[in-house]
C-alpha atoms as a PDB file:
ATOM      1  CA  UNK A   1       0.000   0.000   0.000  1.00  0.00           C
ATOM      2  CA  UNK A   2       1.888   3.649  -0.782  1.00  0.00           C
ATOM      3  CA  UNK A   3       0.988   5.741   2.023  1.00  0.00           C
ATOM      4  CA  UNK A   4       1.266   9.601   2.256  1.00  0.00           C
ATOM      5  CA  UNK A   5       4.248  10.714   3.686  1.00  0.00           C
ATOM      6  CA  UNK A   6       6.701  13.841   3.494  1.00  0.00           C
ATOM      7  CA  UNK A   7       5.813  17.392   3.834  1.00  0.00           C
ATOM      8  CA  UNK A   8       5.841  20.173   1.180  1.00  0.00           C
ATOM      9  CA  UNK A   9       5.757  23.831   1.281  1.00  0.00           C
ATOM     10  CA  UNK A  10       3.071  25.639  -1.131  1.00  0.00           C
ATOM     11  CA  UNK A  11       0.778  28.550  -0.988  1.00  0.00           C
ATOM     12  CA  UNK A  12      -2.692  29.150  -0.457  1.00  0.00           C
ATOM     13  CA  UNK A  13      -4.224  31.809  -3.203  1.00  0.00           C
ATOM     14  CA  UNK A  14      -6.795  34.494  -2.596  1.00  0.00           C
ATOM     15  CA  UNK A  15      -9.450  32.280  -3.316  1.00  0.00           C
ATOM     16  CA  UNK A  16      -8.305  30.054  -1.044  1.00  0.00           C
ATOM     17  CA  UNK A  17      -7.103  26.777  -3.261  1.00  0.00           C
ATOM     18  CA  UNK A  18      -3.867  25.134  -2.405  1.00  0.00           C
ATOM     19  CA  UNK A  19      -2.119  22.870  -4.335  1.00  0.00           C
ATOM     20  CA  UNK A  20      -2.064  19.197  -3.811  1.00  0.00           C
ATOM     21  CA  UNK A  21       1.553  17.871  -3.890  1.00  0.00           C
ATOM     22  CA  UNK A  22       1.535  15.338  -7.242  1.00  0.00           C
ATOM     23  CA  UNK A  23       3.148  12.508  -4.884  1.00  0.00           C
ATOM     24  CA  UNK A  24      -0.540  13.113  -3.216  1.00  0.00           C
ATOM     25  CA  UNK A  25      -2.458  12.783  -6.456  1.00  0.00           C
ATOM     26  CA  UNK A  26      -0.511   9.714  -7.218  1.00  0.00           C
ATOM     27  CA  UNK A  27      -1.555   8.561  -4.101  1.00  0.00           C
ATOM     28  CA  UNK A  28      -5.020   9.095  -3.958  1.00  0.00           C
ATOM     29  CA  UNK A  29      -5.223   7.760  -7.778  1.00  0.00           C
ATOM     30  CA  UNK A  30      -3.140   5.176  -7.698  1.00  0.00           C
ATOM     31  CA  UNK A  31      -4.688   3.615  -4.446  1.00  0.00           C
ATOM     32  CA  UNK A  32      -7.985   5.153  -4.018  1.00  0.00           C
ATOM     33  CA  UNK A  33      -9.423   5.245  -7.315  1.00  0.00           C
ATOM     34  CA  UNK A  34     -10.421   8.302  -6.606  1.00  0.00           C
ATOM     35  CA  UNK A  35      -9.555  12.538  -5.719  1.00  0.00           C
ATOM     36  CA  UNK A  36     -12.150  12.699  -3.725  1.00  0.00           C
ATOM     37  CA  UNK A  37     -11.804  13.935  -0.143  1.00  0.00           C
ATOM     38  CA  UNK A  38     -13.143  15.152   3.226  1.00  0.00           C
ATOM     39  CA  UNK A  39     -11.774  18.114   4.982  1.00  0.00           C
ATOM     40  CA  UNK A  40     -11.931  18.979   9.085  1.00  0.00           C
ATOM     41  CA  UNK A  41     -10.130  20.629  11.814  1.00  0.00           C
ATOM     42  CA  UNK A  42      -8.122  18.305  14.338  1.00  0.00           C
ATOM     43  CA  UNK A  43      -4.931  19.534  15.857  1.00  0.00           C
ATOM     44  CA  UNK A  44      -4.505  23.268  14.844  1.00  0.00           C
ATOM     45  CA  UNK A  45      -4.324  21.845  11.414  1.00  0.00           C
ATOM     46  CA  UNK A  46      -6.982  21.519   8.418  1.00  0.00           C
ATOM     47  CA  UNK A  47      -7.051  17.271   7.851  1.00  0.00           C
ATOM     48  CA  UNK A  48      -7.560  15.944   4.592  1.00  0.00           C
ATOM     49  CA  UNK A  49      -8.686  12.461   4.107  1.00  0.00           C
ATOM     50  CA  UNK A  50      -9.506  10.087   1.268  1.00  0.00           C
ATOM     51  CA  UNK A  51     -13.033   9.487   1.051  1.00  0.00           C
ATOM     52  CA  UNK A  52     -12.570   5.555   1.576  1.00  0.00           C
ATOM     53  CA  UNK A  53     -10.499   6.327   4.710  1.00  0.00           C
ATOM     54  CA  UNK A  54     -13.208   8.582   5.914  1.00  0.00           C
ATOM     55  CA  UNK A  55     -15.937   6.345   6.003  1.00  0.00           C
ATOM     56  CA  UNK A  56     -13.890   3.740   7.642  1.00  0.00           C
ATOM     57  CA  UNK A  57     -13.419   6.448  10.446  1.00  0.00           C
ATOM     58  CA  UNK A  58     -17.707   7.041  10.136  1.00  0.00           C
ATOM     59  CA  UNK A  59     -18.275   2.975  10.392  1.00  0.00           C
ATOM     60  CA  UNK A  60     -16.067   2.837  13.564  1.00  0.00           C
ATOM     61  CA  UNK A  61     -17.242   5.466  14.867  1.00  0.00           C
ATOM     62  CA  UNK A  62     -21.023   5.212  15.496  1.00  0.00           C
ATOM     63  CA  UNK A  63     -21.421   2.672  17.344  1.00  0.00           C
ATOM     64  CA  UNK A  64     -19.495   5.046  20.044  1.00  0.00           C
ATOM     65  CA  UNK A  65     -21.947   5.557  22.939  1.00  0.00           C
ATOM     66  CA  UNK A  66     -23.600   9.155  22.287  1.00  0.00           C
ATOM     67  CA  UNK A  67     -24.924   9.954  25.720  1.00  0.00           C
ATOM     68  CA  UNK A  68     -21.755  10.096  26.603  1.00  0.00           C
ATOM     69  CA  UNK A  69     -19.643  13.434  26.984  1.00  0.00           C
ATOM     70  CA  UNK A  70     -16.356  13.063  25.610  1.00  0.00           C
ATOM     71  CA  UNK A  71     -18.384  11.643  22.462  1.00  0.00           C
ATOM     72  CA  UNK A  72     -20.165  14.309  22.239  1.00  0.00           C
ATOM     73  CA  UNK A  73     -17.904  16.780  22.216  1.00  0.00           C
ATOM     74  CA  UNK A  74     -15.576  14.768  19.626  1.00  0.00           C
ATOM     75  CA  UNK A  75     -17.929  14.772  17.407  1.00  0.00           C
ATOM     76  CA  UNK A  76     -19.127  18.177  17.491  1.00  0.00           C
ATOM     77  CA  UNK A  77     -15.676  18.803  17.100  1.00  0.00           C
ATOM     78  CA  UNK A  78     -14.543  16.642  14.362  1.00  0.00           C
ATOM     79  CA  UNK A  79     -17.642  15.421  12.264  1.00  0.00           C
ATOM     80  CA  UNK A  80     -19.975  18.516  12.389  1.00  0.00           C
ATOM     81  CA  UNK A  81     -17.098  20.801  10.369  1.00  0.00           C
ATOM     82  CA  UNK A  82     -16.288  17.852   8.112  1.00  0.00           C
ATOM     83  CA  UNK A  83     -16.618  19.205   4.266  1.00  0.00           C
ATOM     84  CA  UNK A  84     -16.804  16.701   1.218  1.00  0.00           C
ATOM     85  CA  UNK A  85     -14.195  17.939  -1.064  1.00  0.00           C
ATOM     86  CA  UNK A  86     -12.154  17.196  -4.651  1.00  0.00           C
ATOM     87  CA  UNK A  87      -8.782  17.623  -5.769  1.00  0.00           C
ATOM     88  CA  UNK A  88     -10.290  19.883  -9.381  1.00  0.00           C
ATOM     89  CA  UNK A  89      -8.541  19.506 -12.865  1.00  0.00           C
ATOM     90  CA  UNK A  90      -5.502  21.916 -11.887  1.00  0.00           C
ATOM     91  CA  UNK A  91      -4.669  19.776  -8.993  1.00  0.00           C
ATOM     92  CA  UNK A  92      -5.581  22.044  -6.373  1.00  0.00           C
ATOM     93  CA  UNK A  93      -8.062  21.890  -3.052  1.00  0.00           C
ATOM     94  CA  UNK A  94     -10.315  24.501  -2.522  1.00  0.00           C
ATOM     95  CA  UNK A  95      -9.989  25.004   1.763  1.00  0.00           C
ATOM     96  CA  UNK A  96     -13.425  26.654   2.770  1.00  0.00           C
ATOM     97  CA  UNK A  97     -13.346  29.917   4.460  1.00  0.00           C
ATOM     98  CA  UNK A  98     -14.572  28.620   7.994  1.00  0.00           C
ATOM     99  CA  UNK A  99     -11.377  25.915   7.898  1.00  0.00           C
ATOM    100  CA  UNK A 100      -9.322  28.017   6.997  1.00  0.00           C
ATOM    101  CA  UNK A 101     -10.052  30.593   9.797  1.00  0.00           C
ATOM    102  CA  UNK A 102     -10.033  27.892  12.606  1.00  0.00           C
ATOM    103  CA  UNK A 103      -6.624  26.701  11.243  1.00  0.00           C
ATOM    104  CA  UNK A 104      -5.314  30.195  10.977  1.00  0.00           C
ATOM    105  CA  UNK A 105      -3.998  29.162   7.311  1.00  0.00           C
ATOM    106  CA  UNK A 106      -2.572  32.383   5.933  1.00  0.00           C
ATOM    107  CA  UNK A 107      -0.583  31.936   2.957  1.00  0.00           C
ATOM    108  CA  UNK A 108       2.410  29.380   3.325  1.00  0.00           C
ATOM    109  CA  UNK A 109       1.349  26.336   4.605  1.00  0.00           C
ATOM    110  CA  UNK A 110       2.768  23.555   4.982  1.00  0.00           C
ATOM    111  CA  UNK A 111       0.976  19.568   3.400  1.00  0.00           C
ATOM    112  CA  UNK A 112       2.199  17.165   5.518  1.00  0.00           C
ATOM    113  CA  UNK A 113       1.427  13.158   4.713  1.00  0.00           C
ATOM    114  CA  UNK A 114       0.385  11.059   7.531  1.00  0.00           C
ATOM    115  CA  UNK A 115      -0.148   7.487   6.240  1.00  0.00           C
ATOM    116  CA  UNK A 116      -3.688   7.435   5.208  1.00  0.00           C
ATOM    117  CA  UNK A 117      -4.134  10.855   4.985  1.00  0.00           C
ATOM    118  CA  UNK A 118      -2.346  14.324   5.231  1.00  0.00           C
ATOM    119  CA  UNK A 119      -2.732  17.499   7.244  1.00  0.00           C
ATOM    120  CA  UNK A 120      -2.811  21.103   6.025  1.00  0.00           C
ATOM    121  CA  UNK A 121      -0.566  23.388   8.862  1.00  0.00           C
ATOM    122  CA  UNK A 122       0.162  27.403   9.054  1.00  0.00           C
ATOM    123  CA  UNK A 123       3.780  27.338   8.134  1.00  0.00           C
ATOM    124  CA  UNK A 124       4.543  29.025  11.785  1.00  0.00           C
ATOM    125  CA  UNK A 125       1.968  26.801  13.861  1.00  0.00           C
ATOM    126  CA  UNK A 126       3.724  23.810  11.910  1.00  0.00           C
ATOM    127  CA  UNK A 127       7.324  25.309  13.386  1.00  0.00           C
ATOM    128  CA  UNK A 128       5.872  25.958  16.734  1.00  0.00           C
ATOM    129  CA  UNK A 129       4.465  21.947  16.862  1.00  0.00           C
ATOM    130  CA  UNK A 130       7.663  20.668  15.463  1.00  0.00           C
ATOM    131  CA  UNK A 131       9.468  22.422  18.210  1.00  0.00           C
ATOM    132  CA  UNK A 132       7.065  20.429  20.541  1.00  0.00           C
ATOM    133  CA  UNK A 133       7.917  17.238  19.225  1.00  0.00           C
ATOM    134  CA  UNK A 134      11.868  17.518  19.314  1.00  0.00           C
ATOM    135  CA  UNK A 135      11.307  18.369  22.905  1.00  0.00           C
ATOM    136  CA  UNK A 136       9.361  14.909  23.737  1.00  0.00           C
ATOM    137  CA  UNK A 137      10.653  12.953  21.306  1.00  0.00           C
ATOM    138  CA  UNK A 138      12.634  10.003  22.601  1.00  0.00           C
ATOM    139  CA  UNK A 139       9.412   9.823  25.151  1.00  0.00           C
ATOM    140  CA  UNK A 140       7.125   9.399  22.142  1.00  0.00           C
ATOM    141  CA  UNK A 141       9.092   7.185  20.187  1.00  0.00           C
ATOM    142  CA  UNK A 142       9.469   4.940  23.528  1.00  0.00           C
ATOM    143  CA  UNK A 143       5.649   4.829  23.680  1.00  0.00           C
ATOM    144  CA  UNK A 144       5.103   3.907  19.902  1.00  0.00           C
ATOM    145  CA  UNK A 145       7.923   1.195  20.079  1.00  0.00           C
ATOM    146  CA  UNK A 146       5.939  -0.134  22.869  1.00  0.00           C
ATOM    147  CA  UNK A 147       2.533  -0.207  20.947  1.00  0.00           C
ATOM    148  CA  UNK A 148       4.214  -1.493  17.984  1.00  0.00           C
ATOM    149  CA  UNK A 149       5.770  -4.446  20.471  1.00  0.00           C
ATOM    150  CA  UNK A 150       8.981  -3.673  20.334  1.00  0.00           C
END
């Protein structure tokens, strides 16, 4: 399965379309059948995933319990902003207003893969998390080894 993976720097225009790294398109045609995506906010970041991916997320999903709280809220959070989107002829994704906003996407940005889908950062937030990360690192990468079984 090719995965997305590596990060590229582009530029969002005025009316707010971004280009889709080609590596992406390959991707998404190559393995998905399909350019096809849906958009939300998770993370400071805009996330982009394949349709296919998304509706696995959807069928695990609801059978969550919704009188719960934290279920609630995730949802609100993550599936009420969710915005069916395509890659058009030109190769570029049109990033509504409203996500773009709540991401605080100016112009550079960042496209960043992350296996079955990618994320869409503010070049500076994307700095700012990075810098995060380094800090924690070797604590992280002890805690994935251990999920992983190593």
């Amino acid at each position: 399965m090719t995965l997305f993976r590596g990060r590229f720097e582009h530029v969002i225009d005025s009316k707010g379309r971004v280009s889709v790294p080609a590596r992406f398109r390959e991707v998404l045609q190559r393995h998905y059948g399909s350019e096809e995506l849906v958009l939300t906010l998770y993370d400071s970041c805009v996330v982009a995933f394949p349709l296919e991916e998304w509706r696995q997320w959807e069928e695990r999903m609801k059978d969550l319990p919704l009188l719960r709280r934290e279920t609630k809220k995730f949802f609100r959070y993550f599936f009420s902003g969710a915005i069916d989107s395509r890659v058009d002829d030109h190769g570029r994704l049109l990033i509504p207003a409203s996500l773009r906003l709540q991401a605080h996407l100016q112009k550079e940005v960042l496209i960043v893969g992350m296996m079955r889908g990618f994320e869409i950062w503010d070049k500076g937030l994307w700095e700012e998390e990075m810098a995060r990360c380094r800090e924690t690192f070797d604590e992280i990468s002890e805690t994935v080894a251990e999920w992983m079984g190593f």
